[in-house]
PDB file of N, CA and C in Angstrom:
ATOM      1  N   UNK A   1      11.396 -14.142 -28.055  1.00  0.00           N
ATOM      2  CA  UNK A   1      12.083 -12.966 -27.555  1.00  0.00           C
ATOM      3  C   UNK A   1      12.139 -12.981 -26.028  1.00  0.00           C
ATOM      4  N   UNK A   2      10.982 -13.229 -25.899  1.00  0.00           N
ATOM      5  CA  UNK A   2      10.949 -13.597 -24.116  1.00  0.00           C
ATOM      6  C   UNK A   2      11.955 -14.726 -23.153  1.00  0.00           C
ATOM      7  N   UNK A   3      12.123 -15.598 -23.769  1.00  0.00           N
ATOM      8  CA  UNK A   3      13.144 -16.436 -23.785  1.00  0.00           C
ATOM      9  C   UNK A   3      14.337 -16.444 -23.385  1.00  0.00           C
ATOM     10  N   UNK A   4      14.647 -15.663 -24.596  1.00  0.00           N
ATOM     11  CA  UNK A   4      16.312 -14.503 -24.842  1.00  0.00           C
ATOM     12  C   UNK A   4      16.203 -14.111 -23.478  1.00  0.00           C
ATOM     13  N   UNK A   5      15.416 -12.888 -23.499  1.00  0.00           N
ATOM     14  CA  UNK A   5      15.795 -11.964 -22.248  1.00  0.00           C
ATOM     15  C   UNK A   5      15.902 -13.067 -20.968  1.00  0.00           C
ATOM     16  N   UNK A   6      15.444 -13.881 -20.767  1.00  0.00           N
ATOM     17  CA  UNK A   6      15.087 -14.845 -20.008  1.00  0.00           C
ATOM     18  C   UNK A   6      16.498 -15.393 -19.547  1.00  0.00           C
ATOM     19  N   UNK A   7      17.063 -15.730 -20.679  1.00  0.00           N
ATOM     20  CA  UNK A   7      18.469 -16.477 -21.325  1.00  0.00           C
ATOM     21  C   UNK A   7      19.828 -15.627 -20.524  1.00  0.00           C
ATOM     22  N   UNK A   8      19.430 -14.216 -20.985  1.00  0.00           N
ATOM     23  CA  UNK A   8      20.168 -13.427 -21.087  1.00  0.00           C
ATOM     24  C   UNK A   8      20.827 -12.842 -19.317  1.00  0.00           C
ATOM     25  N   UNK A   9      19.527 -12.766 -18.888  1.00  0.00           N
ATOM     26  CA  UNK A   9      19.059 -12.621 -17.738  1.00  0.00           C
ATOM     27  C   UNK A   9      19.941 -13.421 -16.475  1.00  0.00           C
ATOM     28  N   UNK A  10      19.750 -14.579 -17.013  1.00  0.00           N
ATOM     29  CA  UNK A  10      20.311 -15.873 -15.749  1.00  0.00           C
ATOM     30  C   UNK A  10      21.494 -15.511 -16.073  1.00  0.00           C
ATOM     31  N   UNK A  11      21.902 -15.780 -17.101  1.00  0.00           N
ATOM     32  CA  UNK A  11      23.499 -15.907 -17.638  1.00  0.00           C
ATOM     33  C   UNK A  11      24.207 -14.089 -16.784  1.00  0.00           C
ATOM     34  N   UNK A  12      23.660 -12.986 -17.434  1.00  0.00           N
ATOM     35  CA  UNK A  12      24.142 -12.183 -16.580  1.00  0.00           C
ATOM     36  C   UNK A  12      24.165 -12.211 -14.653  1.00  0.00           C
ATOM     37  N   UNK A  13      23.192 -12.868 -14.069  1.00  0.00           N
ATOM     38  CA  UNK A  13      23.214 -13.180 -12.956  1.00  0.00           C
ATOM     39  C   UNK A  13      23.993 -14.415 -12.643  1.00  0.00           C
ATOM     40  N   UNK A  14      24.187 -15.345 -13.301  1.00  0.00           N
ATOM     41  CA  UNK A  14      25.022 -16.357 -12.639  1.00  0.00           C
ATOM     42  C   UNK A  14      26.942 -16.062 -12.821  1.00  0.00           C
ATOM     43  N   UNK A  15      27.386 -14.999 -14.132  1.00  0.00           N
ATOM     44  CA  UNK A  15      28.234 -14.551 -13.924  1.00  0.00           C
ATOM     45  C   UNK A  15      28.946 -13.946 -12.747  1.00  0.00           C
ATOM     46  N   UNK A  16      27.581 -12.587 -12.008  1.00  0.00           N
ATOM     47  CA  UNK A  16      27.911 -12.329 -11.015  1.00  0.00           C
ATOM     48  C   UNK A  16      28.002 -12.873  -9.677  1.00  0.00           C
ATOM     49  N   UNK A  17      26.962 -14.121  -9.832  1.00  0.00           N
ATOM     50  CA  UNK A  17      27.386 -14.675  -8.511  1.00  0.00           C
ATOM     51  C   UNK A  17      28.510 -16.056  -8.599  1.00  0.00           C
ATOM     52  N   UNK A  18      29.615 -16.058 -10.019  1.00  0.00           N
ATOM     53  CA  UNK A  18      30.120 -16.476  -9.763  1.00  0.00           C
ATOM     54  C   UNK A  18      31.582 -15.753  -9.660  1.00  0.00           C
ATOM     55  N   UNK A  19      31.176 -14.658 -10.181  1.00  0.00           N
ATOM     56  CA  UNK A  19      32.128 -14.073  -9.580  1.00  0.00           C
ATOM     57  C   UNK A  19      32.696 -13.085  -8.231  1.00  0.00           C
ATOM     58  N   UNK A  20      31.569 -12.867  -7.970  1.00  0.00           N
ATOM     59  CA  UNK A  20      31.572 -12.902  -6.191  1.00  0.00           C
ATOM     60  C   UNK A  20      32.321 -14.171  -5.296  1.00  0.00           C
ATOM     61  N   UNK A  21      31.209 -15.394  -6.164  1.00  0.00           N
ATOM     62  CA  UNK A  21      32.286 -16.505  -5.126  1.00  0.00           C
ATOM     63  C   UNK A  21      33.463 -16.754  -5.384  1.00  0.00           C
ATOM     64  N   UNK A  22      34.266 -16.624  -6.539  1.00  0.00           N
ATOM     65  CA  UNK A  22      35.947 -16.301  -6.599  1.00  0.00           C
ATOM     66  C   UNK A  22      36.581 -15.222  -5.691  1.00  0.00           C
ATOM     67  N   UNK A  23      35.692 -14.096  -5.815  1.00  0.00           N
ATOM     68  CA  UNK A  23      36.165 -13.144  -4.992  1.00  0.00           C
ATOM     69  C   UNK A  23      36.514 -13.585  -3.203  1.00  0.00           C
ATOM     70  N   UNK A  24      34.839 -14.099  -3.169  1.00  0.00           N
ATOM     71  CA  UNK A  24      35.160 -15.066  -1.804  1.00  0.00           C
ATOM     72  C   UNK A  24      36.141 -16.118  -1.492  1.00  0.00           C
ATOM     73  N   UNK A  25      36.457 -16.890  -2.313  1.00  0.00           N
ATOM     74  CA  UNK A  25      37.510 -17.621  -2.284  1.00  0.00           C
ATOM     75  C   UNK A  25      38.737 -17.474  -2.573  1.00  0.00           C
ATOM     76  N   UNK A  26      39.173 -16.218  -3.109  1.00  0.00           N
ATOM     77  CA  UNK A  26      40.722 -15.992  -3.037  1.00  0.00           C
ATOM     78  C   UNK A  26      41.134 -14.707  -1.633  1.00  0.00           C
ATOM     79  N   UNK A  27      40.051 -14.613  -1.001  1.00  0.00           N
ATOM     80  CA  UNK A  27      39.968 -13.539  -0.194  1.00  0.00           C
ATOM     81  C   UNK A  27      39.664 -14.426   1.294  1.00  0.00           C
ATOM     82  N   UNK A  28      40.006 -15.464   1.450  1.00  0.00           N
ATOM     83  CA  UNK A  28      40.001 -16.346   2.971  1.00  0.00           C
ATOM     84  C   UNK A  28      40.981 -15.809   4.223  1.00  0.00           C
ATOM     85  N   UNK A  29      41.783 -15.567   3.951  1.00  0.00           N
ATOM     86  CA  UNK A  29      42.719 -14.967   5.051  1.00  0.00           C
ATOM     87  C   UNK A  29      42.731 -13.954   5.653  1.00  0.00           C
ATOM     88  N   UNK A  30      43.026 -14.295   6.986  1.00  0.00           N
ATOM     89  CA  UNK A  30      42.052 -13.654   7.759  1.00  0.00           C
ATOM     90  C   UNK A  30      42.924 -11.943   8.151  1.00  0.00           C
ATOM     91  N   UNK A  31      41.726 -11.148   7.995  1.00  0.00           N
ATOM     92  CA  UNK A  31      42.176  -9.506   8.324  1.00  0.00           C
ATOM     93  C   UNK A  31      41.724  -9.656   9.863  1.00  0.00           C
ATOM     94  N   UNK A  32      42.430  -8.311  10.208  1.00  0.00           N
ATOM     95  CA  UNK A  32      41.952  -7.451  11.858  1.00  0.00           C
ATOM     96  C   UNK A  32      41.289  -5.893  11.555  1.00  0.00           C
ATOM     97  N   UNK A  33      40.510  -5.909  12.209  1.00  0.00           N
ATOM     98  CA  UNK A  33      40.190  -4.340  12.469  1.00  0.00           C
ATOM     99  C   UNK A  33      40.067  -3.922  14.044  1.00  0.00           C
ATOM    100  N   UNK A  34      40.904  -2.749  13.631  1.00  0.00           N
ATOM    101  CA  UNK A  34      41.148  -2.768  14.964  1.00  0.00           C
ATOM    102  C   UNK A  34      40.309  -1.043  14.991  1.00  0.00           C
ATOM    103  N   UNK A  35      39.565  -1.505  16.342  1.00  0.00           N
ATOM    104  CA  UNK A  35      38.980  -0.101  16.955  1.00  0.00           C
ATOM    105  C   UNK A  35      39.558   0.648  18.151  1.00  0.00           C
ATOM    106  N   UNK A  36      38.618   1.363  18.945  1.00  0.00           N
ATOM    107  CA  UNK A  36      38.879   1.973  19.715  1.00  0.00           C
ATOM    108  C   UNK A  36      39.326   1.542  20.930  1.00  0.00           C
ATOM    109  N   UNK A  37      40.137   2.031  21.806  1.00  0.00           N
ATOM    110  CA  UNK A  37      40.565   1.060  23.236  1.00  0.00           C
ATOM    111  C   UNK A  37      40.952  -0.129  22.747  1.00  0.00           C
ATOM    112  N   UNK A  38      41.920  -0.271  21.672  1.00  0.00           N
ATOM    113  CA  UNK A  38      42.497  -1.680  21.529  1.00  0.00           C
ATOM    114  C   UNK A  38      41.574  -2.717  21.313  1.00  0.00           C
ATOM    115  N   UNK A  39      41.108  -2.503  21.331  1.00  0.00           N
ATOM    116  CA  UNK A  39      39.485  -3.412  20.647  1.00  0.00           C
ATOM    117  C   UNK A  39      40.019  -3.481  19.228  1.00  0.00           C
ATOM    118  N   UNK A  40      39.455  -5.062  18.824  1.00  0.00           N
ATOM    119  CA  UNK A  40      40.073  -4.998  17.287  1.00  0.00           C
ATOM    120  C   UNK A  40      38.988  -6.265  17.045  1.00  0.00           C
ATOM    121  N   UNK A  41      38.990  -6.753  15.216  1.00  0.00           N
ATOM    122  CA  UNK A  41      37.875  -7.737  14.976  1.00  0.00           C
ATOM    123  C   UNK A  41      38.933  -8.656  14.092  1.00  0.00           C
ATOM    124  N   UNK A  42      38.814  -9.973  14.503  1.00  0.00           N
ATOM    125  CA  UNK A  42      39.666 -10.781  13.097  1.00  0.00           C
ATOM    126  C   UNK A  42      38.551 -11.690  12.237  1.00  0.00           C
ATOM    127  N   UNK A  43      38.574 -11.810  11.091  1.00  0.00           N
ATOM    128  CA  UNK A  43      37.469 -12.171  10.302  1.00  0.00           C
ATOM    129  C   UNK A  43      38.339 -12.318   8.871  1.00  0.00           C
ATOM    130  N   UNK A  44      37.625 -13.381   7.953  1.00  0.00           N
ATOM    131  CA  UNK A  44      38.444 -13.196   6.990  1.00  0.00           C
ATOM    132  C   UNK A  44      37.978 -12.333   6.041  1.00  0.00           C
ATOM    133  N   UNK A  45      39.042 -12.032   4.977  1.00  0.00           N
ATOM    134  CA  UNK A  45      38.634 -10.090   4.328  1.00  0.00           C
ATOM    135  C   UNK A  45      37.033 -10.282   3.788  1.00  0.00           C
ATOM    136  N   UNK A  46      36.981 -11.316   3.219  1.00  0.00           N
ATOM    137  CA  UNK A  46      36.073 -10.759   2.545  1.00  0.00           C
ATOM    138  C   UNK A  46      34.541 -10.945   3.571  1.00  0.00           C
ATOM    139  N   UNK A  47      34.740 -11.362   4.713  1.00  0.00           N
ATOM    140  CA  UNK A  47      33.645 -10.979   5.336  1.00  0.00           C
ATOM    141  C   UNK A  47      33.625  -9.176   6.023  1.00  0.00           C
ATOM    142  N   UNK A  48      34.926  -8.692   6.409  1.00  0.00           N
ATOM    143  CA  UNK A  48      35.288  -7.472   6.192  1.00  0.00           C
ATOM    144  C   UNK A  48      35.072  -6.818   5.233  1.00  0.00           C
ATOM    145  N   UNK A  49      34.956  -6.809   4.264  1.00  0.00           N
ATOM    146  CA  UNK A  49      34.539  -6.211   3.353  1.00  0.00           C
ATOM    147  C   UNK A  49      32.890  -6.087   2.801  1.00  0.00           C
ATOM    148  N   UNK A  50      32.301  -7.518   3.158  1.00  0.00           N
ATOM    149  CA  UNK A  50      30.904  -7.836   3.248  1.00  0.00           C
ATOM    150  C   UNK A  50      30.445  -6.291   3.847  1.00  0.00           C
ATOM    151  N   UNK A  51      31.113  -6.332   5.540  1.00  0.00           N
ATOM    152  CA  UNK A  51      30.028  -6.067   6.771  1.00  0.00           C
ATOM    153  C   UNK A  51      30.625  -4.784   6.318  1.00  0.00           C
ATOM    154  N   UNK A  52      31.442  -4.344   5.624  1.00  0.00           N
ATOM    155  CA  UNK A  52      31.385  -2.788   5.446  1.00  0.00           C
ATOM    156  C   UNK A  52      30.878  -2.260   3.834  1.00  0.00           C
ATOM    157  N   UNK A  53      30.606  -3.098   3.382  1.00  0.00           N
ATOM    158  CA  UNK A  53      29.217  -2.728   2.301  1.00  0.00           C
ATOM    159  C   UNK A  53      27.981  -2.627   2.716  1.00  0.00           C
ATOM    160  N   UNK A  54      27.858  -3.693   3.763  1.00  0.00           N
ATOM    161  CA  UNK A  54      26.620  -3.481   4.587  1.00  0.00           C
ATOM    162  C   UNK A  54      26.387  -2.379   5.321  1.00  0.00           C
ATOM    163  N   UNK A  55      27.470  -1.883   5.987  1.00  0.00           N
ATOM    164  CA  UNK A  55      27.345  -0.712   6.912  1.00  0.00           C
ATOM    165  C   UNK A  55      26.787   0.354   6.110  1.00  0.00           C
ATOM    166  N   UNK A  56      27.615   0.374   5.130  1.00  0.00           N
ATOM    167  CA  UNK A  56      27.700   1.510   4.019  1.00  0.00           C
ATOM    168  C   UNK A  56      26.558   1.952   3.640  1.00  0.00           C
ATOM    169  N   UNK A  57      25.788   1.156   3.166  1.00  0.00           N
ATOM    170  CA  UNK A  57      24.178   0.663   2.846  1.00  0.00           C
ATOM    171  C   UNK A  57      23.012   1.091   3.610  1.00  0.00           C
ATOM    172  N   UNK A  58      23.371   1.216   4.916  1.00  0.00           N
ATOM    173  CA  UNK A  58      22.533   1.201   6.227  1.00  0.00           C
ATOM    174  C   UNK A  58      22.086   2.426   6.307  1.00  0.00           C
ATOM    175  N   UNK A  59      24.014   3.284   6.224  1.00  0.00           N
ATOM    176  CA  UNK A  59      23.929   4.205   6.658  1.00  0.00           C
ATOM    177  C   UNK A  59      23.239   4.953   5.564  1.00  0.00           C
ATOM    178  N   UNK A  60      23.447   4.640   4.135  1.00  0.00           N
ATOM    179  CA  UNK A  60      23.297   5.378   3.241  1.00  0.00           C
ATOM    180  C   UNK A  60      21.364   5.630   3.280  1.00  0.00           C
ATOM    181  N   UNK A  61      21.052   4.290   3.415  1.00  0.00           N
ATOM    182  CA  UNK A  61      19.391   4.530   3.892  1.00  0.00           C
ATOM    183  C   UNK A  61      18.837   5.189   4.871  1.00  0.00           C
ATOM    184  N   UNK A  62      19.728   4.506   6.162  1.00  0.00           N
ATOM    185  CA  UNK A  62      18.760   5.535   7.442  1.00  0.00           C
ATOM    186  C   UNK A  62      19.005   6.863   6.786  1.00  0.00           C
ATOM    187  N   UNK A  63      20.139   7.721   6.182  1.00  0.00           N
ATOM    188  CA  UNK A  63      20.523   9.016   5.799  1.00  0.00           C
ATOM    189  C   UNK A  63      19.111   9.371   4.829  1.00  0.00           C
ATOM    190  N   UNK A  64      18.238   8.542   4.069  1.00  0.00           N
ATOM    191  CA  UNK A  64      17.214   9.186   2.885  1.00  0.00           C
ATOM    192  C   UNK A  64      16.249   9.034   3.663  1.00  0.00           C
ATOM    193  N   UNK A  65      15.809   8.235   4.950  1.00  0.00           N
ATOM    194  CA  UNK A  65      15.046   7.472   5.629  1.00  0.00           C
ATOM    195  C   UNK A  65      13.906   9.551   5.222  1.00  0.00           C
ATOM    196  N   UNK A  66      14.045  10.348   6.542  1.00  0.00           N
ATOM    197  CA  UNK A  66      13.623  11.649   6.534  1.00  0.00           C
ATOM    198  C   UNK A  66      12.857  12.279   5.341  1.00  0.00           C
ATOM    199  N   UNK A  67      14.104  12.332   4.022  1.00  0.00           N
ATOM    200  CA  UNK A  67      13.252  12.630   2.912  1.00  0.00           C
ATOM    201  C   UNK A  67      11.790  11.893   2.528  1.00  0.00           C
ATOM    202  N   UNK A  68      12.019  11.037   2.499  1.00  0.00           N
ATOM    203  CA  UNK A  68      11.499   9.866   1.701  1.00  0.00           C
ATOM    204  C   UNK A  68      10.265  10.027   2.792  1.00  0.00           C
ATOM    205  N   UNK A  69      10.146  10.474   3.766  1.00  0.00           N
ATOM    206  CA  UNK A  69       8.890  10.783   4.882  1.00  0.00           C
ATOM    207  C   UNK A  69       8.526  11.487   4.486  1.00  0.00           C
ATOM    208  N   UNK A  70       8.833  12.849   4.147  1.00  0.00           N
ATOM    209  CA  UNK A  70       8.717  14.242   3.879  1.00  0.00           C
ATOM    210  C   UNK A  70       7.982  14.192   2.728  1.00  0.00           C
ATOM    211  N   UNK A  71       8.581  13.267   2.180  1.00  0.00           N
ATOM    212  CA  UNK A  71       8.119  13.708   0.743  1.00  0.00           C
ATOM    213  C   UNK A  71       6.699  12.580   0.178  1.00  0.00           C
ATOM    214  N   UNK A  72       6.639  11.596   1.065  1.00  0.00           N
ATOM    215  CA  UNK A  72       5.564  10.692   1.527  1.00  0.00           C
ATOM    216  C   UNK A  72       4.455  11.773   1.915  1.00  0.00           C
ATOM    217  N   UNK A  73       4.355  12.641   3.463  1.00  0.00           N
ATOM    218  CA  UNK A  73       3.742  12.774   3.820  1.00  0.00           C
ATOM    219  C   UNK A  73       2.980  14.096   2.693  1.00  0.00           C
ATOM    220  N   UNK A  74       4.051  14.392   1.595  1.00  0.00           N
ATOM    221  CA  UNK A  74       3.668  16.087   1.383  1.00  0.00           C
ATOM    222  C   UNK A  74       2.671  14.987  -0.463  1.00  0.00           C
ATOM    223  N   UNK A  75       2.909  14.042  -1.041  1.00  0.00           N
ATOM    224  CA  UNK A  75       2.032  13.070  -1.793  1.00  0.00           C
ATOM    225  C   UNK A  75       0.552  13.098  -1.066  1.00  0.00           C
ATOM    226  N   UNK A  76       0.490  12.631   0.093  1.00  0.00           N
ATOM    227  CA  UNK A  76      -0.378  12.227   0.929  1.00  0.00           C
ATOM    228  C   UNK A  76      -1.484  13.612   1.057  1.00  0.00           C
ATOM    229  N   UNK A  77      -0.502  14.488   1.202  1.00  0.00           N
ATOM    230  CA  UNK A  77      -1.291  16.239   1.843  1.00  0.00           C
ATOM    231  C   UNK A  77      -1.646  16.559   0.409  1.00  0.00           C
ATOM    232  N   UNK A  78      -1.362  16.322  -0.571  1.00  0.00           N
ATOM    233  CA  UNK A  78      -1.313  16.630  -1.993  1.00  0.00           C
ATOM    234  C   UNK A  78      -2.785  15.799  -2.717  1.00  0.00           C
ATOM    235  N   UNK A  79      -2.742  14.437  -2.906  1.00  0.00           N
ATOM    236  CA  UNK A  79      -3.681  13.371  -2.902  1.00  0.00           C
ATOM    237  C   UNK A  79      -5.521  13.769  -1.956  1.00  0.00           C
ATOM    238  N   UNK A  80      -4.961  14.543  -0.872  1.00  0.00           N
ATOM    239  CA  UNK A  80      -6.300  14.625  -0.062  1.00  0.00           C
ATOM    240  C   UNK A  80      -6.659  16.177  -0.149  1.00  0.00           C
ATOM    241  N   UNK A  81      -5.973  16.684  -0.791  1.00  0.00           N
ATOM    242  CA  UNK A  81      -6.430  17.939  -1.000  1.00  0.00           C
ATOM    243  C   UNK A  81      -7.084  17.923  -2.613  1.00  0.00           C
ATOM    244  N   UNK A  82      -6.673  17.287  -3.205  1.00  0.00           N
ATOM    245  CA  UNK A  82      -6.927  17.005  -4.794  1.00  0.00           C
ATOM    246  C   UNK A  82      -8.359  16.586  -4.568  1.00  0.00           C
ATOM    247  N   UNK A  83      -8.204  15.189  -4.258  1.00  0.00           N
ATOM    248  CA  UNK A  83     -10.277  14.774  -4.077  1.00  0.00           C
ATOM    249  C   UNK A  83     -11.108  15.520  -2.974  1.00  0.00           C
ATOM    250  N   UNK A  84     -10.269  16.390  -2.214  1.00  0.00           N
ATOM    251  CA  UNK A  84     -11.409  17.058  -1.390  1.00  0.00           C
ATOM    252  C   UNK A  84     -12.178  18.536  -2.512  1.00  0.00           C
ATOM    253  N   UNK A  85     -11.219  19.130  -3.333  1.00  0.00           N
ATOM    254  CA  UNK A  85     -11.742  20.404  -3.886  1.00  0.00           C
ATOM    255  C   UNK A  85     -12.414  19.902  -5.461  1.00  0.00           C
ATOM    256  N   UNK A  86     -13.478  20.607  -6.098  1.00  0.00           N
ATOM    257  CA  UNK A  86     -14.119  19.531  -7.387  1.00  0.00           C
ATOM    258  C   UNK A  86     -12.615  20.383  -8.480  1.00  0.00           C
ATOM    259  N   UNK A  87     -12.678  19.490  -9.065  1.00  0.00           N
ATOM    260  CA  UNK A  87     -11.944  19.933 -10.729  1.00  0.00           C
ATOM    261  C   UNK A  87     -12.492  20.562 -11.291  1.00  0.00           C
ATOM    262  N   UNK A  88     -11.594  21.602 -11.381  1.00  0.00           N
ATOM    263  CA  UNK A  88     -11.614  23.177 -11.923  1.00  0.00           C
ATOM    264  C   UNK A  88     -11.908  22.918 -13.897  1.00  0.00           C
ATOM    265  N   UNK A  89     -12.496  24.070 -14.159  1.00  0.00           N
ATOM    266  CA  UNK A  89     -12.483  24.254 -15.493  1.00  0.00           C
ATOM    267  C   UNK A  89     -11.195  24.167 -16.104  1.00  0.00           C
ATOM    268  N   UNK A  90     -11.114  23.808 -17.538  1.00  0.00           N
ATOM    269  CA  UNK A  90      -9.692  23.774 -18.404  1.00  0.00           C
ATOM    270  C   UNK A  90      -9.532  25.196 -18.487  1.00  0.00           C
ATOM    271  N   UNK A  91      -8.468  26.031 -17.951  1.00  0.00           N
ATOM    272  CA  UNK A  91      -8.387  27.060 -18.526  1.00  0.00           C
ATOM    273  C   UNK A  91      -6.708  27.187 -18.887  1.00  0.00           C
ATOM    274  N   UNK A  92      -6.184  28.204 -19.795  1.00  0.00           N
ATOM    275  CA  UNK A  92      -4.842  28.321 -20.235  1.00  0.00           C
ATOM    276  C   UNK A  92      -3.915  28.522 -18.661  1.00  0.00           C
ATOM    277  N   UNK A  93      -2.630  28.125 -18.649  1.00  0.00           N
ATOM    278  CA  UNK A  93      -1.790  27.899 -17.701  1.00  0.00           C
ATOM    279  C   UNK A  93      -1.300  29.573 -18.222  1.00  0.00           C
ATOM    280  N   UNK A  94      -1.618  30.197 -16.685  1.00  0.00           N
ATOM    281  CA  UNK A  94      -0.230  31.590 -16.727  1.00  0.00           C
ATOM    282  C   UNK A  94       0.778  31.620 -15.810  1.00  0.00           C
ATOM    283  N   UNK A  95       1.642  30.313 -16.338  1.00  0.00           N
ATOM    284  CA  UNK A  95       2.528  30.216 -15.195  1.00  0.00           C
ATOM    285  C   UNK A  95       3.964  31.393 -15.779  1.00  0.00           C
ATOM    286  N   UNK A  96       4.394  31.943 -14.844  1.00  0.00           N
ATOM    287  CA  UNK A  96       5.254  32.704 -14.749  1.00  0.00           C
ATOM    288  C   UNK A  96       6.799  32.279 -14.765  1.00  0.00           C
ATOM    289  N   UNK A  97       7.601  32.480 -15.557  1.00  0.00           N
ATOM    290  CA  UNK A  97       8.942  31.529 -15.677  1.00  0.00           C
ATOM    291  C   UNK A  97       9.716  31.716 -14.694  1.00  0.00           C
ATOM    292  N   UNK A  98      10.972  31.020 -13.702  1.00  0.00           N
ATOM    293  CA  UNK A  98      11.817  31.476 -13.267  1.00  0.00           C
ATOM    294  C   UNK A  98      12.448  32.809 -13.521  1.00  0.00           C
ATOM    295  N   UNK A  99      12.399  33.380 -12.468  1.00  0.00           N
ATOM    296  CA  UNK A  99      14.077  34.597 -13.006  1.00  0.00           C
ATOM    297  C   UNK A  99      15.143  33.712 -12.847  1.00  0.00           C
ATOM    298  N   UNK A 100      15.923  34.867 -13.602  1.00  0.00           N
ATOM    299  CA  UNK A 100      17.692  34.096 -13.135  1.00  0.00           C
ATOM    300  C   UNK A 100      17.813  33.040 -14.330  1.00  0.00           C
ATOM    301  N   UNK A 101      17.220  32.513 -15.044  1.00  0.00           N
ATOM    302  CA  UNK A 101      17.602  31.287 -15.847  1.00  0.00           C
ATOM    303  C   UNK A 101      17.364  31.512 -17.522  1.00  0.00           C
TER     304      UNK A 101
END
């Protein structure tokens, strides 16, 4: 069974990277991007297209970068407050439900 998945595995990965490199190879000719002040980039598309998946990517991370702190540091404040106080007796939960729902 291990095998299979094994099997299964490559074969789904070598599909995609062969079909990326078709993509790369019918995509050679070369684009412009053009920016600000007549500033422009010539490259062929599909490296254009590369460096703006990449961008995409960047941005999309630095953008969670904050949470992903926040929510690090509030684990962390959570974790050291847990082993600092002893564990409480089992007693029944009276948690109170949302309103509104």
């Amino acid at each position: 069974m291990k095998q299979l998945l094994w099997l299964l595995r490559w074969i789904l990965k070598a599909a995609i990277f062969f079909t990326l490199f078709a993509f790369a190879l019918n995509n050679q000719h070369d684009a412009s991007v053009h920016f600000f002040f007549g500033t422009q980039w010539r490259a062929p598309l599909v490296l254009v297209v590369l460096a703006a998946f990449a961008l995409g990517l960047i941005v999309g991370v630095l953008g969670m970068v904050p949470r992903w702190w926040r929510e690090r540091s509030l684990a962390r404040r959570v974790l050291a407050q847990q082993s600092a106080e002893p564990a409480p007796a089992e007693q029944p939960s009276l948690a109170v439900p949302p309103h509104g729902i």
